[in-house]
Protein backbone atom coordinates (compact mmCIF):
# COMPACT_ATOMS: atom_id res chain seq x y z
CA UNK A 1 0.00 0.00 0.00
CA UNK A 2 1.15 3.20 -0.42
CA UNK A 3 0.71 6.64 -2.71
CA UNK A 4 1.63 6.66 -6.25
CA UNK A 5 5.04 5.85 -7.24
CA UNK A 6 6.55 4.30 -4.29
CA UNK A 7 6.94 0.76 -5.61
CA UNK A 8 4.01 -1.09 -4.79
CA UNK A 9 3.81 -2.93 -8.09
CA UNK A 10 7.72 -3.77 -8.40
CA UNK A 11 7.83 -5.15 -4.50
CA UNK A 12 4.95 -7.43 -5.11
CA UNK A 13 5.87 -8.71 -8.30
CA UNK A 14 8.81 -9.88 -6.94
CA UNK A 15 7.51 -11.26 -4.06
CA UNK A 16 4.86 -13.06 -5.72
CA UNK A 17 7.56 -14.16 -7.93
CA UNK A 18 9.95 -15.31 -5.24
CA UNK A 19 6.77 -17.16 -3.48
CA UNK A 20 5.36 -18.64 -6.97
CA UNK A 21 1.97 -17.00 -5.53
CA UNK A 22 -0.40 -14.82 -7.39
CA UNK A 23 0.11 -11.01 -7.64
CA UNK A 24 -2.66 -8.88 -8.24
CA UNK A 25 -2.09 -5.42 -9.60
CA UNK A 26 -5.36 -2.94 -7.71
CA UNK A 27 -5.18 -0.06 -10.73
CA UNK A 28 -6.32 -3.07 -13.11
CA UNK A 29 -9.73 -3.31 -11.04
CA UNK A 30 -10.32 0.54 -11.80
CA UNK A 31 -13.28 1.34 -13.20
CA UNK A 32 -12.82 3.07 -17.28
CA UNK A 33 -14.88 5.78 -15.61
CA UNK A 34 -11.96 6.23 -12.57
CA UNK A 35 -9.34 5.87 -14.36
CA UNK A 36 -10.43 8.68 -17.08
CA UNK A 37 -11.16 11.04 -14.22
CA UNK A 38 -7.75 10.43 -12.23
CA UNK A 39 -5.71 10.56 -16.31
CA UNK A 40 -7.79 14.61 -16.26
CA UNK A 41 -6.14 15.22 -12.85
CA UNK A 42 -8.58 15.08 -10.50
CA UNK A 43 -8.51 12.67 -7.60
CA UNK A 44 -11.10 9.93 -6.53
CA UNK A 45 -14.04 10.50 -4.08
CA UNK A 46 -14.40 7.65 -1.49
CA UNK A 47 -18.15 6.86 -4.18
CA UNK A 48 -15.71 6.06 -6.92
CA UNK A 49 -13.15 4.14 -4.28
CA UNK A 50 -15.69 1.49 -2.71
CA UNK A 51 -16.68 -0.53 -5.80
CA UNK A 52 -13.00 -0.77 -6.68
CA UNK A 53 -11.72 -1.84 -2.89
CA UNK A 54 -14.72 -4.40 -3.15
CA UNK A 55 -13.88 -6.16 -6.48
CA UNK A 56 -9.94 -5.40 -5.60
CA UNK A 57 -11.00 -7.43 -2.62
CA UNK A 58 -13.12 -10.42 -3.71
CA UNK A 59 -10.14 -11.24 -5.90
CA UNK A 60 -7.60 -10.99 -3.13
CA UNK A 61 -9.95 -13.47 -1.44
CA UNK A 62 -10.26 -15.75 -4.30
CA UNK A 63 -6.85 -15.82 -5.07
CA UNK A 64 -5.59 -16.27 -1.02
CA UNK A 65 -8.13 -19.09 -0.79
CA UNK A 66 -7.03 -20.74 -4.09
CA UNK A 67 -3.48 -20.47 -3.38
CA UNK A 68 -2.93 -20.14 0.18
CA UNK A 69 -1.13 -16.50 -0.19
CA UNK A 70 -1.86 -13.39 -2.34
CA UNK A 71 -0.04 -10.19 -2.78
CA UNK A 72 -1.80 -7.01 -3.78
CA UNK A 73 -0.24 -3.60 -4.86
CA UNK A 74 -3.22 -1.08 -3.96
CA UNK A 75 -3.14 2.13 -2.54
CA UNK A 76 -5.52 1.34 0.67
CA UNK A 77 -4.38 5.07 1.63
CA UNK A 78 -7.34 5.37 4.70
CA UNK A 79 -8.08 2.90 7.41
CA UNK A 80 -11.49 2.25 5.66
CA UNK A 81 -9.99 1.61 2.48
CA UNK A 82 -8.07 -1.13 4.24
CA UNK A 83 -10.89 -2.14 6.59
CA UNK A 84 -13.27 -2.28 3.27
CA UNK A 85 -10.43 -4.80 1.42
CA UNK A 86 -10.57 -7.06 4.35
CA UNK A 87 -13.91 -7.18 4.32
CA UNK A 88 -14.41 -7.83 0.82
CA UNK A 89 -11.61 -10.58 0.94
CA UNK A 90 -13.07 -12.72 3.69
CA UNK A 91 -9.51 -13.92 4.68
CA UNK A 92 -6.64 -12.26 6.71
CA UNK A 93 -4.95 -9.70 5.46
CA UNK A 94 -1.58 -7.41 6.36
CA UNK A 95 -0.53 -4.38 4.52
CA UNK A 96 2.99 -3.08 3.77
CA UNK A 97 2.55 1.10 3.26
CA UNK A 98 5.63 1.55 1.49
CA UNK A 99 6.50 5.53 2.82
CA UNK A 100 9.58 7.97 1.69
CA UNK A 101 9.97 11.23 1.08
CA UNK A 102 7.79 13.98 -0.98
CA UNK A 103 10.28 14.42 -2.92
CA UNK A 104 11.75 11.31 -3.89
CA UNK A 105 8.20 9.71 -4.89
CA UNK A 106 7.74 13.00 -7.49
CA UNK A 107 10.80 12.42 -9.23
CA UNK A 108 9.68 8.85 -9.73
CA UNK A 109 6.32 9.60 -10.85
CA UNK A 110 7.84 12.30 -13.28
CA UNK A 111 10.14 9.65 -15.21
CA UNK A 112 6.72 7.34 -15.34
CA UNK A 113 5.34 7.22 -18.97
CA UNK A 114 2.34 6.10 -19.82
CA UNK A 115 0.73 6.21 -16.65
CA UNK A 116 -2.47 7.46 -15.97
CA UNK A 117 -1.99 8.71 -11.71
CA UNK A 118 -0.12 12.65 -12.80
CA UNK A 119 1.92 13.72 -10.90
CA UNK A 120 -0.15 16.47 -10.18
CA UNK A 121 -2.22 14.11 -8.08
CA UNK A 122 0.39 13.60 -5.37
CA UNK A 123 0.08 15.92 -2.68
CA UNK A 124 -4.10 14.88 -2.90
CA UNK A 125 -3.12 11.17 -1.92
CA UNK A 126 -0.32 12.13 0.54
CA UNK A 127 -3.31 14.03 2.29
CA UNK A 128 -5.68 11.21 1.90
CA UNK A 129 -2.93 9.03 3.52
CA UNK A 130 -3.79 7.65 7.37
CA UNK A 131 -0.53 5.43 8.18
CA UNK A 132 -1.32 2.27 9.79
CA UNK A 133 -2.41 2.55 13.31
CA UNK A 134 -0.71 -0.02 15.85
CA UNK A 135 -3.44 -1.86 16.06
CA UNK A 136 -3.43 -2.51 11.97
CA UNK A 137 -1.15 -5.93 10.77
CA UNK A 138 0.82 -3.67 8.87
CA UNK A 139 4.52 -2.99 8.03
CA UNK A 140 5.80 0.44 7.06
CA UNK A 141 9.10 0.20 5.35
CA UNK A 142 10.86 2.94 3.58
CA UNK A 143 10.19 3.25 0.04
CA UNK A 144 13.58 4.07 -0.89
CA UNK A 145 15.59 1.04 -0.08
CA UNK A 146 16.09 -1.62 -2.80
CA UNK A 147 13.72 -3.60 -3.87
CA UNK A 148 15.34 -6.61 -3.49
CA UNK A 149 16.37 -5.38 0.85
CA UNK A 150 12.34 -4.17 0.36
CA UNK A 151 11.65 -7.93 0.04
CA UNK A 152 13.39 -9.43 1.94
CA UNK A 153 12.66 -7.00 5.04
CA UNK A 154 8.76 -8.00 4.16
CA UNK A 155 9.32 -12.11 3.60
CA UNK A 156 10.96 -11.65 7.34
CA UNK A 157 7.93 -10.41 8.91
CA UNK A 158 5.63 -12.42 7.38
CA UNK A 159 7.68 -15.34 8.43
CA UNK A 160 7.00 -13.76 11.95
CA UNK A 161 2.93 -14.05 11.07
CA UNK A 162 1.81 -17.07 12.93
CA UNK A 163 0.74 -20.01 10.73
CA UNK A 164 -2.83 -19.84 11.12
CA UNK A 165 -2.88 -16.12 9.83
């Protein structure tokens, strides 16, 4: 979880890779409608967010059931947003907010092509962002680090998840 540009879709496609478990990318579960409006620059309501968190969800579910462990990049930036994904998955779930600097996620987001969250967006979803609360099963690591010391910081901790999860 995370804002735009921080590496959610690199760290779980390479843990799902290391795992041989299914990855599921959350911007593909956008509706055409949501992604057109975020492509014109203007950020999602909570209305467009909750169909998307519920069919982001029910496919995290399906996928954790089918293969015993999922990994999701999504942005889950409020405590609803996560509460709303758990809900909709029906099986335990942790999150990994994946946090840096202002700066450092806008210089990745300006050498993105092609994709539709502007840059311009940013400072909307670093406002939207509630960090996990210590009550939350969730990890914040920083977003700068390698991928590869990103992964292996978040296969330790979930080898710290008891079994029954």
């Amino acid at each position: 979880m995370g804002v735009s540009g921080t590496g959610k879709t690199t760290l779980s496609a390479r843990l799902g890779a290391e795992l041989g478990c299914p990855v599921l990318e959350g911007d593909a579960f956008h509706s055409a409608a949501s992604v057109a409006k975020m492509r014109a620059g203007h950020p999602l309501t909570d209305a467009d967010r909750w169909p998307w968190l519920d069919r982001l969800g029910r496919a995290i579910g399906e996928a954790s059931s089918t293969e015993g462990i999922a990994f999701a990049a999504c942005s889950a930036l409020k405590r609803a947003y996560r509460e709303r994904l758990a809900a909709a998955s029906a099986v335990p779930m942790y999150f990994v907010l994946l946090d840096t600097a202002r700066e450092e996620i806008a210089r990745r987001m300006a050498g993105r092509d092609g994709h539709y969250m502007p840059p311009s967006l940013l400072d909307s979803q670093l406002a939207t962002l509630e960090r996990p609360m210590p009550d939350e099963r969730a990890l914040t690591l920083d977003a700068a680090r390698t991928p590869e010391r990103l992964c292996a910081e978040v296969r330790a901790w979930l080898d710290l998840v008891p079994a029954s999860r």
